[in-house]
N, C-alpha and C. Protein backbone atom coordinates (compact mmCIF):
# COMPACT_ATOMS: atom_id res chain seq x y z
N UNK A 1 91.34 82.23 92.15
CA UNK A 1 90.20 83.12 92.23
C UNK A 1 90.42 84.10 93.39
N UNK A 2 89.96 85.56 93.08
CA UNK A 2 90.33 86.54 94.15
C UNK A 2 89.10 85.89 95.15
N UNK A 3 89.62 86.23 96.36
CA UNK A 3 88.87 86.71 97.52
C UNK A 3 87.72 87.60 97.72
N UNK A 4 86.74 87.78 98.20
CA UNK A 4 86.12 89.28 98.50
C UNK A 4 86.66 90.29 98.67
N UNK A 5 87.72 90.18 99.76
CA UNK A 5 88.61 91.16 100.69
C UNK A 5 89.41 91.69 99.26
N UNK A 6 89.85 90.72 98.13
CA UNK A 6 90.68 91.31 97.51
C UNK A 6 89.72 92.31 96.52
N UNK A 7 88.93 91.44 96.07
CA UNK A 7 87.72 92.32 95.27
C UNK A 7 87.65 93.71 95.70
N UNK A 8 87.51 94.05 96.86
CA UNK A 8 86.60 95.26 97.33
C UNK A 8 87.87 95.63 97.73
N UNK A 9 89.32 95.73 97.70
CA UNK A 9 90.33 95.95 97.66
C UNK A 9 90.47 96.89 96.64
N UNK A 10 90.66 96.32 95.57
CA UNK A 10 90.96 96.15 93.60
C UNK A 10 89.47 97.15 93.70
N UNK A 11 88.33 97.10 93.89
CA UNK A 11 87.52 98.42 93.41
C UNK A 11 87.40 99.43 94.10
N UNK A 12 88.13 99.61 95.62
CA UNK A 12 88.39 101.02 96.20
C UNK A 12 89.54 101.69 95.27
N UNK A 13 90.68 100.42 95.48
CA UNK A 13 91.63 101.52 94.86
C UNK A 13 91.47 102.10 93.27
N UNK A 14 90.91 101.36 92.15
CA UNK A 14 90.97 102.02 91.12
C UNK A 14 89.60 103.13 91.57
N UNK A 15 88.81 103.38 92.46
CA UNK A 15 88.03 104.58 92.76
C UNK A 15 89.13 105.84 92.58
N UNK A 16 89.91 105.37 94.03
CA UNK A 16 90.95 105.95 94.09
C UNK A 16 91.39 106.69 92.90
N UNK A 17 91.92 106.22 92.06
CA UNK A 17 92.57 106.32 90.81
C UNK A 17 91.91 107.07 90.25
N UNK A 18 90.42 107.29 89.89
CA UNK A 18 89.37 107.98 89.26
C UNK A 18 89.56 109.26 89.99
N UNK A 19 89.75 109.09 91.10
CA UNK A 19 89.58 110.25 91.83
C UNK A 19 91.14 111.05 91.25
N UNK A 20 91.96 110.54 91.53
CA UNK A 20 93.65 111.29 90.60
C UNK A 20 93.42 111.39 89.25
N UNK A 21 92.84 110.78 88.27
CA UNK A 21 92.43 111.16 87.32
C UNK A 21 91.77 112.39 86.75
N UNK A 22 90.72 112.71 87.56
CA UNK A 22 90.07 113.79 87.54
C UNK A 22 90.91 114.90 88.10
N UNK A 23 91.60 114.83 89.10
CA UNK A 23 92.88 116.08 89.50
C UNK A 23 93.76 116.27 88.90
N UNK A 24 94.12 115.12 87.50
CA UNK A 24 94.87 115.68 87.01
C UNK A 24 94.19 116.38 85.85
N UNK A 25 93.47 116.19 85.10
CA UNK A 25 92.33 117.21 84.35
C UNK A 25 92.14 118.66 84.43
N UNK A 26 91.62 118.61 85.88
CA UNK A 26 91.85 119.94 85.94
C UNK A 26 92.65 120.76 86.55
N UNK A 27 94.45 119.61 87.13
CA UNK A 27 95.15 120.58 87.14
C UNK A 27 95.97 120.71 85.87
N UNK A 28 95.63 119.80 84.92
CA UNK A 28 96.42 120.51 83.15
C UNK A 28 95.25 121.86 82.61
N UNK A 29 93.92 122.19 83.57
CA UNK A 29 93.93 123.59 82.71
C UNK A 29 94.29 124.35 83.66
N UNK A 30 94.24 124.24 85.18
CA UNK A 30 93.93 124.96 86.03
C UNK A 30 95.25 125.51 87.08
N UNK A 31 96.14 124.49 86.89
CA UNK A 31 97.02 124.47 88.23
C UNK A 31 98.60 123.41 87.84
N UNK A 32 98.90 123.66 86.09
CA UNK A 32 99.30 122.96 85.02
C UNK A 32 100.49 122.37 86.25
N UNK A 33 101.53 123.18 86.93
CA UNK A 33 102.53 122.89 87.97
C UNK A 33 102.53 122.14 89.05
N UNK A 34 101.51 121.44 88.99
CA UNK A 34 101.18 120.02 90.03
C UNK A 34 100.86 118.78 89.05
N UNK A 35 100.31 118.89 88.05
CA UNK A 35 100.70 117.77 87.16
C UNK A 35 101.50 116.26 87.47
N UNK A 36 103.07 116.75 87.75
CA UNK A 36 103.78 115.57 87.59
C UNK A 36 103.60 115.35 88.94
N UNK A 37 103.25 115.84 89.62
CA UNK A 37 103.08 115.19 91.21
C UNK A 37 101.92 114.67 91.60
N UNK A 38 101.24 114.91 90.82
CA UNK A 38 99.85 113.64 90.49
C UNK A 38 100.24 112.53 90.40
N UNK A 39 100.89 112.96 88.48
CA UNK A 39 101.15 111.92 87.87
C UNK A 39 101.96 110.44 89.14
N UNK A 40 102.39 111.53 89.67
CA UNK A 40 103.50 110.20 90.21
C UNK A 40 102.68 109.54 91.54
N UNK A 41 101.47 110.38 92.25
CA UNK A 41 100.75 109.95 93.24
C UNK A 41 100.13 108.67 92.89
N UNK A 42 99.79 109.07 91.76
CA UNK A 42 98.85 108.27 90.69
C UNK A 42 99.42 106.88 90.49
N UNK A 43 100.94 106.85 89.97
CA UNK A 43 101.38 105.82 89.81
C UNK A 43 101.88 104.61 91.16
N UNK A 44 102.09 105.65 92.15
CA UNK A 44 101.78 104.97 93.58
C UNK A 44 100.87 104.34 93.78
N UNK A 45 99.34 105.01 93.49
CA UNK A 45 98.66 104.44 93.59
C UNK A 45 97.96 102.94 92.95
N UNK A 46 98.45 102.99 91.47
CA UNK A 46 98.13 101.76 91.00
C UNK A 46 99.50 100.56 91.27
N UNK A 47 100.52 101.14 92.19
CA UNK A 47 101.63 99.92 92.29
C UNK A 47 101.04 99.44 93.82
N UNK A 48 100.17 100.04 94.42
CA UNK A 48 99.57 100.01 95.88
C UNK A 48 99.31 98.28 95.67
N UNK A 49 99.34 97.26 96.56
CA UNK A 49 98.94 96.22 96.78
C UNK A 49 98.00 95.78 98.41
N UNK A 50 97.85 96.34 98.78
CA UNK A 50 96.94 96.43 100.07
C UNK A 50 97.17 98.37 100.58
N UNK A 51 95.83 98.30 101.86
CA UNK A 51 95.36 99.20 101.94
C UNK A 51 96.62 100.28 102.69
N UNK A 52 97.53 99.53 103.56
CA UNK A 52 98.96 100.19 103.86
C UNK A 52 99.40 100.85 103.13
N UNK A 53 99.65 100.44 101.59
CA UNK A 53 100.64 100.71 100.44
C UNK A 53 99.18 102.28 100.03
N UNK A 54 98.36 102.06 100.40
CA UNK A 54 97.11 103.43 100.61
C UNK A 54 97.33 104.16 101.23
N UNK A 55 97.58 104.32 102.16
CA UNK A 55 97.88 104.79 103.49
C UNK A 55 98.57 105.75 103.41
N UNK A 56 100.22 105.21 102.97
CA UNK A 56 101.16 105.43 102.58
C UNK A 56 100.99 106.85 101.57
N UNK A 57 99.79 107.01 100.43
CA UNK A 57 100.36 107.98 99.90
C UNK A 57 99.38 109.39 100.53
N UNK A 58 98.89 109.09 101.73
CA UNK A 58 98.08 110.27 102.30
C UNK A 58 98.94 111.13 102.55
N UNK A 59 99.76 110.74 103.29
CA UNK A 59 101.17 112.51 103.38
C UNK A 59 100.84 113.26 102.18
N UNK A 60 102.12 112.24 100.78
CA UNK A 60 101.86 112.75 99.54
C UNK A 60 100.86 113.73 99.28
N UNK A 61 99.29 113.29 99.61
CA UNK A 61 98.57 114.41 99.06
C UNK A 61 98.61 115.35 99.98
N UNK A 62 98.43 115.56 100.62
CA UNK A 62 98.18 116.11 102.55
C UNK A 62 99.39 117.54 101.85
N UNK A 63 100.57 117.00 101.62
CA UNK A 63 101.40 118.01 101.00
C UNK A 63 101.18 118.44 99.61
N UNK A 64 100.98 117.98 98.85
CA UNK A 64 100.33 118.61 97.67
C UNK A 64 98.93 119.38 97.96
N UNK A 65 98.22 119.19 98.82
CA UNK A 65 97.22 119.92 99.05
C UNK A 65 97.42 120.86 99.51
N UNK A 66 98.49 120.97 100.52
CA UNK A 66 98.79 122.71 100.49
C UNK A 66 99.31 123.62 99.58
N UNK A 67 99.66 123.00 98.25
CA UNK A 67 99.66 123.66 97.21
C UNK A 67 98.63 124.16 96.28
N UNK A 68 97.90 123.54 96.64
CA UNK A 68 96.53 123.92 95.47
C UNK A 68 95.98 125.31 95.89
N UNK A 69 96.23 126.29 94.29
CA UNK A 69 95.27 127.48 94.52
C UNK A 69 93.89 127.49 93.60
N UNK A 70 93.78 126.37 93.53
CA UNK A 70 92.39 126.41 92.37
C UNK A 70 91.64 125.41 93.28
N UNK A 71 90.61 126.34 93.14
CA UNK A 71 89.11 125.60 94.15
C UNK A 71 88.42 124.42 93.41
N UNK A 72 88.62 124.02 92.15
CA UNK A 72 87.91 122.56 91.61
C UNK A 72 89.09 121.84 91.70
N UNK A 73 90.28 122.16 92.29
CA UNK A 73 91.49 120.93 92.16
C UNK A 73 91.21 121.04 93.50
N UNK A 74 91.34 121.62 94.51
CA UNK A 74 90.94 121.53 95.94
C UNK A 74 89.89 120.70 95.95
N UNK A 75 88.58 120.71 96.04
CA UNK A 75 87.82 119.68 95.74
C UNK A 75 88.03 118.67 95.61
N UNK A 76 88.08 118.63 94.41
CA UNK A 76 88.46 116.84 94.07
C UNK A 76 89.83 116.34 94.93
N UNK A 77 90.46 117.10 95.28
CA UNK A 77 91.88 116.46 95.99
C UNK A 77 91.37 116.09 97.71
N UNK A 78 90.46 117.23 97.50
CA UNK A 78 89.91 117.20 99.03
C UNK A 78 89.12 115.80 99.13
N UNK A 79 88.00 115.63 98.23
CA UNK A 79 87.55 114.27 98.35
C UNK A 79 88.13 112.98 98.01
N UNK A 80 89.37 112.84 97.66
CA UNK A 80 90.51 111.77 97.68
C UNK A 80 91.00 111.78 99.23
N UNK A 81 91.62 112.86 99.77
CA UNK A 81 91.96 113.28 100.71
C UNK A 81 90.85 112.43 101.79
N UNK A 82 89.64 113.02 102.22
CA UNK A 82 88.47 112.14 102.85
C UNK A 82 88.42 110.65 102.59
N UNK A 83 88.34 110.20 101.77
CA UNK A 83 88.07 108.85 100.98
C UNK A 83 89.11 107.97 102.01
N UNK A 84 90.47 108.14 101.67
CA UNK A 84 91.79 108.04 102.19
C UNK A 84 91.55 108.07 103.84
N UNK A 85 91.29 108.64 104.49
CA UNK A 85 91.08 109.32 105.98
C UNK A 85 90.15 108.21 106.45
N UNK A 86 89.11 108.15 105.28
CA UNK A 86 87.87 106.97 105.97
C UNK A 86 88.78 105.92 105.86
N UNK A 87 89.26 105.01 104.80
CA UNK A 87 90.10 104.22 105.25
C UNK A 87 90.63 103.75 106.68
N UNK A 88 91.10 104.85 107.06
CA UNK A 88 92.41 104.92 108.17
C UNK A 88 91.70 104.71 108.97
N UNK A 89 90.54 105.57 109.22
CA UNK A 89 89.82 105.51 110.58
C UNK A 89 88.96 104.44 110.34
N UNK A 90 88.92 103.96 109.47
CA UNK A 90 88.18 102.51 109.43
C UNK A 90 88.88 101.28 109.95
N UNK A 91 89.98 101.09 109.40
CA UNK A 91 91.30 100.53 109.55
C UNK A 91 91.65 100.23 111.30
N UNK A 92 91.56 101.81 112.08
CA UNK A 92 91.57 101.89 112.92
C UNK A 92 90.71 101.00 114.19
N UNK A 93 89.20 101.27 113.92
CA UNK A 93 88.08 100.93 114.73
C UNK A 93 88.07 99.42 113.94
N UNK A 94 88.68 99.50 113.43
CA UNK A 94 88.96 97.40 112.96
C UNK A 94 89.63 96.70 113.70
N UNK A 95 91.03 97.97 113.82
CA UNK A 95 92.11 96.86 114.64
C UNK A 95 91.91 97.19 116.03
N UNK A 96 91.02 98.02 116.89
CA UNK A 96 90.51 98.12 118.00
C UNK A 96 89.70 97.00 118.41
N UNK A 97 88.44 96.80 117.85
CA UNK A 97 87.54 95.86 117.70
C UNK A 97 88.17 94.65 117.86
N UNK A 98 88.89 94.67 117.13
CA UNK A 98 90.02 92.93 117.04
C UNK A 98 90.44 92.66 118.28
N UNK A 99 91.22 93.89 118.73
CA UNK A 99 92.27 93.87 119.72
C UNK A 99 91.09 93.07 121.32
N UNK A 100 90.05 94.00 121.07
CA UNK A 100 89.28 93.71 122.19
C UNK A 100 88.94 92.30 121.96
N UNK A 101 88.70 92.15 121.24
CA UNK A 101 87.88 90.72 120.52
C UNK A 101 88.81 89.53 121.65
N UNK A 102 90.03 90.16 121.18
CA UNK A 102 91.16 88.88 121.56
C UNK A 102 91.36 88.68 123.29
N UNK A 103 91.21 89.90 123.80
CA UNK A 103 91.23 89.74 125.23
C UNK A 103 90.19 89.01 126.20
C-alpha cells in the first residue's frame, strides 16, 4: 500500500503532466516547432520517481521557455514553470527547517 508522501507525490506529478498536456495543444496549433520538446519533457516527466527526478526537468523548461512566441503557450508553460519553483522553494524551507530541527 502507497504511503501518503507517495500519494500526494503520484497526484502532483500527473498535475504536472496536465499541465504539458495542455502545452502541447496549443503548441500543435500555435508554436507547432516545440512540440517534440514537450513531447520529450513530458515523457521525463512521467519516468520522474520522486520530486528530484522534478526538479531535474526545470532547466528543460526554463530553456524552452525562452523559446515561446505565443502568449497562451507562455502561459501555460509559465504556470508549470511556477508550480515547479514552488516545489523547490518548498523543498528548500523543508530541508532548512530539518536542518535546524537537528541542531
Amino acid at each position: 500500500m502507497a504511503s501518503e508522501a507517495q500519494w500526494l507525490f503520484i497526484t502532483d506529478k500527473y498535475s504536472l503532466v496536465e499541465y504539458l498536456d495542455n502545452a502541447i495543444v496549443v503548441a500543435r496549433f500555435n508554436q507547432n516547432e516545440l512540440m517534440r520538446e514537450l513531447i520529450e519533457i513530458r515523457c521525463k516527466m512521467l519516468e520522474a520517481k520522486s520530486y528530484d527526478d522534478v526538479l531535474a526537468i526545470l532547466d528543460s523548461l526554463l530553456k524552452l521557455n525562452e523559446k515561446v512566441i505565443d502568449d497562451r503557450l507562455g502561459e501555460v508553460l509559465g504556470g508549470l514553470i511556477e508550480q515547479i519553483s514552488f516545489y523547490k522553494d518548498s523543498r528548500i524551507d523543508y530541508k532548512g527547517k530539518a536542518d535546524k530541527a537537528k541542531s
